[in-house]
Protein backbone atom coordinates (compact mmCIF):
# COMPACT_ATOMS: atom_id res chain seq x y z
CA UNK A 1 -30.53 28.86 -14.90
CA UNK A 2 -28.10 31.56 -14.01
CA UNK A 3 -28.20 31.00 -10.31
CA UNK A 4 -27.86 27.77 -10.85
CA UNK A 5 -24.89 28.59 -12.42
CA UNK A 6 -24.00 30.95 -9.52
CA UNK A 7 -25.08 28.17 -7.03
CA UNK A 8 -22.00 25.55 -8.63
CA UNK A 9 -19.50 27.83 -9.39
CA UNK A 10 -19.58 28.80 -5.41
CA UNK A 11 -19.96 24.95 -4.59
CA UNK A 12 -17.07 24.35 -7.01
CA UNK A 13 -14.92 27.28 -5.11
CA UNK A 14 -15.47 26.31 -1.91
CA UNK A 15 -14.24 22.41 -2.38
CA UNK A 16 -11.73 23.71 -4.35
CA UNK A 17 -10.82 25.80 -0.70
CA UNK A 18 -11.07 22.94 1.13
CA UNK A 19 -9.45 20.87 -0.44
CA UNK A 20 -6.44 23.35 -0.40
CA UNK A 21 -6.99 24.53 3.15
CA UNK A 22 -6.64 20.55 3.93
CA UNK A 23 -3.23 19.91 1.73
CA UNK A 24 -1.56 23.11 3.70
CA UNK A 25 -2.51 21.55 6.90
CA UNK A 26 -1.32 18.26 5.98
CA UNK A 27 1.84 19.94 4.51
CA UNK A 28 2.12 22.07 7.87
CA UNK A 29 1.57 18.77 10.15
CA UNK A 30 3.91 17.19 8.04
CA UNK A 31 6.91 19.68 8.57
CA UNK A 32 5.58 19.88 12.01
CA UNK A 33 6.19 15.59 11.95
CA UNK A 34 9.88 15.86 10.44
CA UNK A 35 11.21 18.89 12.15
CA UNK A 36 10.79 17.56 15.63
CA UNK A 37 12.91 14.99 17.73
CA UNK A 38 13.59 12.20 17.31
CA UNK A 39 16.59 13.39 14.96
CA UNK A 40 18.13 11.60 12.29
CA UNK A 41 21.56 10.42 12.92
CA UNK A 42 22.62 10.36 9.63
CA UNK A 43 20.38 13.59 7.94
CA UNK A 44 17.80 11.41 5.80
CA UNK A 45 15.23 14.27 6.52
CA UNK A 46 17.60 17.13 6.17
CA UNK A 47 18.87 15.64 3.19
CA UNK A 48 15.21 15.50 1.49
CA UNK A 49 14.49 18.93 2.39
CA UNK A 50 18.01 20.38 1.19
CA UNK A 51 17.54 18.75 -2.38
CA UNK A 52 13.77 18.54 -2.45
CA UNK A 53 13.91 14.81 -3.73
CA UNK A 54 13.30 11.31 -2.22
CA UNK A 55 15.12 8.51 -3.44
CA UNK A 56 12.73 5.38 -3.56
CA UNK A 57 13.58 2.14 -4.50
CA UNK A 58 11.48 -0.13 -6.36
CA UNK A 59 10.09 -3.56 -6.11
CA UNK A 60 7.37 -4.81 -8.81
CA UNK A 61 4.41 -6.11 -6.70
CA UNK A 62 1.21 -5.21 -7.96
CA UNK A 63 -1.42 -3.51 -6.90
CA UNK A 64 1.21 -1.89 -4.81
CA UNK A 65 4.16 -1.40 -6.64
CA UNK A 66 3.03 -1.66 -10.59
CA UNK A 67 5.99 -2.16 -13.47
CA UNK A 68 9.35 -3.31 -14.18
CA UNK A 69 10.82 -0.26 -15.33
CA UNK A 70 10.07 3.60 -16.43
CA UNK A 71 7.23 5.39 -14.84
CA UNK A 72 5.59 3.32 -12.24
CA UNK A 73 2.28 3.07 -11.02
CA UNK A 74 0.52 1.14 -7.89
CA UNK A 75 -1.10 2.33 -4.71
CA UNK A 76 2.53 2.40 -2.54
CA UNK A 77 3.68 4.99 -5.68
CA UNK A 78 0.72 7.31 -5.58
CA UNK A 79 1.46 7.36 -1.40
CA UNK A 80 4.72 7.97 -1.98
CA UNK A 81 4.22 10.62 -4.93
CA UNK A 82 1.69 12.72 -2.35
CA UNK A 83 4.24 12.11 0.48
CA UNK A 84 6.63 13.65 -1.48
CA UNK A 85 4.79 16.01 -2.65
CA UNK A 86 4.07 17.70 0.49
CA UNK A 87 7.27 18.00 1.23
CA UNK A 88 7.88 20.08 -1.18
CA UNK A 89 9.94 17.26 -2.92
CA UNK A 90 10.22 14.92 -6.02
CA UNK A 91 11.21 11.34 -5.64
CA UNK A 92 13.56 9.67 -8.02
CA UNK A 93 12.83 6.34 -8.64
CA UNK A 94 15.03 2.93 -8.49
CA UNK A 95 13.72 -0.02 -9.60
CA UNK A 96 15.36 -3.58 -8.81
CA UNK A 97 15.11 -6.35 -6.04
CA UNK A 98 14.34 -6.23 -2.64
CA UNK A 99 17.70 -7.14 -1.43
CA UNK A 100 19.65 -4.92 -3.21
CA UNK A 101 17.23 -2.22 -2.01
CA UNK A 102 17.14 -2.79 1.57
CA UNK A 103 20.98 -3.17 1.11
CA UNK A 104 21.11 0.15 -0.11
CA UNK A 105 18.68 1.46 2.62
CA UNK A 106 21.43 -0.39 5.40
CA UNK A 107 24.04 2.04 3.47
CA UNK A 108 22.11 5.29 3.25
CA UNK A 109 21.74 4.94 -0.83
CA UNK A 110 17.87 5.29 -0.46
CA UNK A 111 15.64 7.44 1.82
CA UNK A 112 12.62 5.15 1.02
CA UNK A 113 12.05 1.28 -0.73
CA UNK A 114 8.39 0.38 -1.52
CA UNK A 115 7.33 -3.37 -2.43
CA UNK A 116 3.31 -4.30 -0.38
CA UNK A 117 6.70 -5.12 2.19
CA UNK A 118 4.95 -7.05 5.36
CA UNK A 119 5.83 -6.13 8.85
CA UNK A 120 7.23 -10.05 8.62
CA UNK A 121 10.13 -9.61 6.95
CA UNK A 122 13.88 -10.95 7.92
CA UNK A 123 14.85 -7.47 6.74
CA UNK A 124 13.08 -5.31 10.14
CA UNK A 125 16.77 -6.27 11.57
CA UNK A 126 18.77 -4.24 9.49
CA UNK A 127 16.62 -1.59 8.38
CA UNK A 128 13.66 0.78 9.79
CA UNK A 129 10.13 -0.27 9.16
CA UNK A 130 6.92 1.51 9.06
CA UNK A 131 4.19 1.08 11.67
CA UNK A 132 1.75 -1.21 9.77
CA UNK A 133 -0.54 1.05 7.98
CA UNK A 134 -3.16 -1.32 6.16
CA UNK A 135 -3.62 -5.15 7.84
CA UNK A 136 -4.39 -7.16 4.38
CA UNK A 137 -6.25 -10.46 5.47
CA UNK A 138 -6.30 -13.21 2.30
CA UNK A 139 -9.26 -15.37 2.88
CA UNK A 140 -12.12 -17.25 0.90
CA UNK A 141 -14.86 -15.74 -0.22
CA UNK A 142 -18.08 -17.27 -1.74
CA UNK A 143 -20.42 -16.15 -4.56
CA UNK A 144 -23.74 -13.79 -3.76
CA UNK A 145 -26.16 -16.25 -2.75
CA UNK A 146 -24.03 -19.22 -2.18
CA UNK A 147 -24.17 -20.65 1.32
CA UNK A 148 -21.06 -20.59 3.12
CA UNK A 149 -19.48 -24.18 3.64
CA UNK A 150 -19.10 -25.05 7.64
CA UNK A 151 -15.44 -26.19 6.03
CA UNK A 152 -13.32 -26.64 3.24
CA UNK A 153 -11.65 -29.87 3.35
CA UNK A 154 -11.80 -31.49 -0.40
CA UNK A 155 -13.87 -28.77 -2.15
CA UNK A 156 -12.48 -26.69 -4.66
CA UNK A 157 -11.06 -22.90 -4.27
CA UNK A 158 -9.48 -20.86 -7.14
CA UNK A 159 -5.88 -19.13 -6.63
CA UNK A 160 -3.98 -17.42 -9.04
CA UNK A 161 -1.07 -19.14 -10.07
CA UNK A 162 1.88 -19.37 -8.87
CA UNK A 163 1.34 -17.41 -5.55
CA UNK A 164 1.64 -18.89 -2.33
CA UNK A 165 -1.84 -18.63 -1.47
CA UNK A 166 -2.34 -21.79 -2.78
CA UNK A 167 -0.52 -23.85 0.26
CA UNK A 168 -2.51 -21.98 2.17
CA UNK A 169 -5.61 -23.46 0.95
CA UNK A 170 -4.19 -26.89 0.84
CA UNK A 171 -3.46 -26.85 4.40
CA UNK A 172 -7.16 -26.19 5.17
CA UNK A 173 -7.50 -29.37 3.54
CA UNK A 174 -9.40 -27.99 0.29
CA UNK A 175 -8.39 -28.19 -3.51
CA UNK A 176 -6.37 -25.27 -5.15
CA UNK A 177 -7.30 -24.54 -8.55
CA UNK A 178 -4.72 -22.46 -10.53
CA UNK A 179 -5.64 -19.72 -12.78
CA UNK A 180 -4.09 -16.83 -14.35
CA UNK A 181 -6.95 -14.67 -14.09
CA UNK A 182 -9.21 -15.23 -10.64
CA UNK A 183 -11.64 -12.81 -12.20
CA UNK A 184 -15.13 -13.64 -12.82
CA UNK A 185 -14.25 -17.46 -11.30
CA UNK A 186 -17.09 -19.56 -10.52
CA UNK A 187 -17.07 -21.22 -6.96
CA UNK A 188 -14.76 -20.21 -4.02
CA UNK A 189 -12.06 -18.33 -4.46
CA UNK A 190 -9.25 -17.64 -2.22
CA UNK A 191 -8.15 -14.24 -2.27
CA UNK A 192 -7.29 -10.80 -0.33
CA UNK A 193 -10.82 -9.73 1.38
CA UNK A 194 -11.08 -6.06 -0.76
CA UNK A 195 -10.35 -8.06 -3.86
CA UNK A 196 -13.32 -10.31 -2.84
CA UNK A 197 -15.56 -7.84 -2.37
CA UNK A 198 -14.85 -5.55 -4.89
CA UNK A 199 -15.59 -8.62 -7.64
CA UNK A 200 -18.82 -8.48 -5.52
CA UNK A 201 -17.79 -12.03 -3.69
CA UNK A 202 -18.61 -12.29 0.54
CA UNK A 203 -15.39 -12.66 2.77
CA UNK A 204 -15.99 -15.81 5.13
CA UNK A 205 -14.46 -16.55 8.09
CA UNK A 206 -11.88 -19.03 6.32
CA UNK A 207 -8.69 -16.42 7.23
CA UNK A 208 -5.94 -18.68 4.90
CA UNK A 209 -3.31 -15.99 6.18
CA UNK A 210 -2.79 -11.64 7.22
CA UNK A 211 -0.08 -9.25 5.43
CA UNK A 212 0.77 -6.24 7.73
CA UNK A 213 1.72 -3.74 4.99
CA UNK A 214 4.73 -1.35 5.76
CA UNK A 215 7.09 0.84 4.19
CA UNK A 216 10.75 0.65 4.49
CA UNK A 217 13.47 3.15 5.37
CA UNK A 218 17.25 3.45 6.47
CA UNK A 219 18.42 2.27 10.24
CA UNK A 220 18.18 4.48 12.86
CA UNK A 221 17.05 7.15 11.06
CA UNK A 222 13.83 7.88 13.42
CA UNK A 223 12.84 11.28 12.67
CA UNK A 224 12.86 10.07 8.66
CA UNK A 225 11.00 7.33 9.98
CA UNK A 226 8.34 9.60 12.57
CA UNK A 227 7.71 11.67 9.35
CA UNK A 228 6.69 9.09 7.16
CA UNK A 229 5.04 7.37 9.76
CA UNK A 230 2.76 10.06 10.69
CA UNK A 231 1.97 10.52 6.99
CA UNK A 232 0.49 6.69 6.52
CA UNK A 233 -1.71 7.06 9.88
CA UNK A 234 -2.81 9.77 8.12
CA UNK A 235 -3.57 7.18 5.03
CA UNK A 236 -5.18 4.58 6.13
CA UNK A 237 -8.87 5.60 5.81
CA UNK A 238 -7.91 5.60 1.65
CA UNK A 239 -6.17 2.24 1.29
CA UNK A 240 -9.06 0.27 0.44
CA UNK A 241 -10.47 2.42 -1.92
CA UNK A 242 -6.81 2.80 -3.87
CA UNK A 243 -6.85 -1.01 -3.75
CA UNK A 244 -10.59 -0.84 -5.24
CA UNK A 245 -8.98 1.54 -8.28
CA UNK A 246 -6.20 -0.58 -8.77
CA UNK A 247 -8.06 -4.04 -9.32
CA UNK A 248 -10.46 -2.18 -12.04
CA UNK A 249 -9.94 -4.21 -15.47
């Protein structure tokens, strides 16, 4: 029993070295990332590092951005949080609408505004965006066992309501069925493909539309920008499992 004892507590100490070893290399690449050129005309980096904080506006958006006020949650905050935190800095939160955040980023009022933004948007002209780190694709998936349909035209296909996803199905000529909750749903159900398959439900090759998820940050500031970017590349291997988390009941 004892050295089984012995046996964990070394296990135990060596993750726990690991997993430390790993956060100061990420923290070293990291200040490696925002140290180098390109430079930021404006200081957003310098700025962070001087006061140690990150100001990060706010756009609820779940699973990514999760609340309307106070402490927020989502899997953009808990990127953001560890981005932060290896840079030896706290962010300060903002919450509000995506205009008056990306307004604020086009004046230098934010380092940083988070909403599952995609690569899409009107706003990439006035302010810096993110290479895409995670390509969502919304498509139709079918229950285990269920044959997949050679096409959709008049057969019905749960959405949640009041998102757009239901055009989207309409177009493809099927029947959008509203619902608040698209859990448990019998039938097809139209949907983001790691939502499918985490409610255990097979993808098809019905692709209604894609969402090329990015982050958003002031203009011109490219060394800001390189920094974060680096960071997300770094990400992308856990996005679908912080998606998983966040769609648990």
């Amino acid at each position: 029993m004892r050295a089984r004892l012995h046996l964990r507590t070394c296990f135990v100490r060596r993750c726990r070295a690991v997993s430390a070893a790993f956060a100061l290399l990420s923290m070293l690449f990291l200040n490696a990332a925002c140290g180098t050129l390109p430079r930021d005309p404006e200081g957003t980096g310098a700025r962070v590092q001087r006061y140690h904080e990150i100001r990060i506006g706010l756009v609820s958006n779940p699973p990514w951005v999760v609340g309307t006020g106070g402490e927020p949650s989502g899997v953009e905050v808990k990127l953001t949080r560890e981005f932060a935190s290896l840079l030896g800095a706290k962010p300060k939160w903002f919450w509000g609408s995506e205009q008056t955040h990306m307004e604020a980023l086009e004046q230098f009022e934010l380092d940083l505004a988070i909403s599952g933004l995609d690569a899409s948007t009107p706003w990439s002209k006035h302010v810096g965006l993110t290479k895409p780190y995670f390509d969502e694709k919304i498509t139709i998936g079918v229950p285990p066992g269920t044959p997949v349909p050679d096409g959709l035209r008049g057969l019905k296909v749960s959405v949640r309501e009041g998102d757009a996803t239901a055009a989207y199905v309409r177009r493809k000529g099927a029947i959008a069925v509203r619902t608040e909750d698209i859990r448990h749903m019998p039938g097809l159900l139209a949907a983001p493909a790691w939502l499918l398959e985490q409610q255990r439900l097979t993808p098809t090759r019905f692709i209604l539309f894609e969402e090329k998820h990015v982050m958003a940050v002031p203009p011109g500031e490219n060394g800001w920008l390189k920094c974060l970017q680096e960071y997300l590349e770094q990400q992308k291997p856990k996005v679908p499992a912080l998606l998983a988390r966040e769609a648990q009941p």
